[in-house]
Protein backbone atom coordinates (compact mmCIF):
# COMPACT_ATOMS: atom_id res chain seq x y z
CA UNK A 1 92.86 120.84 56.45
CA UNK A 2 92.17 119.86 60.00
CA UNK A 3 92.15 116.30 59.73
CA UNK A 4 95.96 116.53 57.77
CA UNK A 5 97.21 118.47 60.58
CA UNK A 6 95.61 115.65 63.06
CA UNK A 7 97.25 113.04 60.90
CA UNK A 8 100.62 114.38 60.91
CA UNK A 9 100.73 115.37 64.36
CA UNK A 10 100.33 111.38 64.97
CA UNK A 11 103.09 110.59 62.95
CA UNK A 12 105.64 113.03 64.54
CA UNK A 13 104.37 111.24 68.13
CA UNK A 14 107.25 109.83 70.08
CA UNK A 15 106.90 106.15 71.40
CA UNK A 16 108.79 105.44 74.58
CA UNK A 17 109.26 101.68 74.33
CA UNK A 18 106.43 100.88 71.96
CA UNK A 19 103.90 103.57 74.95
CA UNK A 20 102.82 106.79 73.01
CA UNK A 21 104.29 109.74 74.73
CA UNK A 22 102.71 113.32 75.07
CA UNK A 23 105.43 115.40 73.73
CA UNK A 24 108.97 114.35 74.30
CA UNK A 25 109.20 111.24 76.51
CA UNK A 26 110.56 112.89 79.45
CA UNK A 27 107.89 111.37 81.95
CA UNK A 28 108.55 108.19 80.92
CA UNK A 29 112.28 108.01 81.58
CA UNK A 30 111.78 109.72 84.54
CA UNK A 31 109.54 106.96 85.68
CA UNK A 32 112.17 104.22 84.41
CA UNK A 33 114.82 106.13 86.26
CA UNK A 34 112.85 106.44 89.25
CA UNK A 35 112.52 102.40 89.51
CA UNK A 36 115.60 101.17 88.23
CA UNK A 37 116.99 103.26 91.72
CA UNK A 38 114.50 101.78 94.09
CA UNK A 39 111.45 104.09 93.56
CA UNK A 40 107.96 102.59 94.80
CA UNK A 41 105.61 105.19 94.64
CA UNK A 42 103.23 105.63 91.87
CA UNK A 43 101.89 109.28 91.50
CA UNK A 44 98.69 110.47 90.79
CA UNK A 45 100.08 113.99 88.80
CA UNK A 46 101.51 112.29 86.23
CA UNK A 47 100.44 109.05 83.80
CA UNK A 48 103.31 108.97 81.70
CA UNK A 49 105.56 108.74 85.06
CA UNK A 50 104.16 105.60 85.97
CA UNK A 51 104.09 104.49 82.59
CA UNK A 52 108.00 104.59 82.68
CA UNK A 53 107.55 102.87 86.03
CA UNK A 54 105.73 99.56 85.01
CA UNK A 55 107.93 99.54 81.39
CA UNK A 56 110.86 99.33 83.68
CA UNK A 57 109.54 96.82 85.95
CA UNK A 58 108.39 94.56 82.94
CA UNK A 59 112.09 95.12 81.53
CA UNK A 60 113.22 93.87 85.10
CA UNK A 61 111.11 90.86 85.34
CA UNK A 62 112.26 89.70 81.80
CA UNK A 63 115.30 89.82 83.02
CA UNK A 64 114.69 87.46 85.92
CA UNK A 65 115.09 90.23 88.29
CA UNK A 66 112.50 90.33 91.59
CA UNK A 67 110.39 93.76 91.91
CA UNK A 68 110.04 95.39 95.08
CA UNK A 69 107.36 97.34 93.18
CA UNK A 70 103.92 95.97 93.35
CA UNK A 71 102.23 98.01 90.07
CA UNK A 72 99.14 96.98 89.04
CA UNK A 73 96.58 100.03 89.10
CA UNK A 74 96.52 102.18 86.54
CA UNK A 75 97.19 106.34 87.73
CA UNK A 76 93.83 108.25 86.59
């Protein structure tokens, strides 16, 4: 019985992007929002934040676009 429940808890998981989300994304897109208007700071409260953060400087960099954002440690 547990393991079901387990299972479809997984599949109801949102994805932000192709990154698993927590409940309902909202960290992430805060994150991307945060960047895409000049945001630098990573925080430490908040993983899925700074998840949003580097997805939206990755989007950015496809795009040819320079980063003022220098992300490359993951928040703990």
């Amino acid at each position: 019985m547990q393991a079901d429940t387990k299972r479809r808890r997984e599949v109801n998981m949102a994805t932000y992007r192709g990154s698993q989300c927590k409940t309902n994304c909202a960290g992430h897109r805060a994150g991307a929002r945060y960047f895409r208007n000049g945001g630098r700071s990573l925080t430490r409260s908040s993983s899925s934040f700074n998840s949003g953060m580097r997805i939206a400087q990755g989007d950015a960099k496809k795009r040819g676009q320079r980063t003022r954002v220098g992300i490359t440690k993951k928040s703990k």
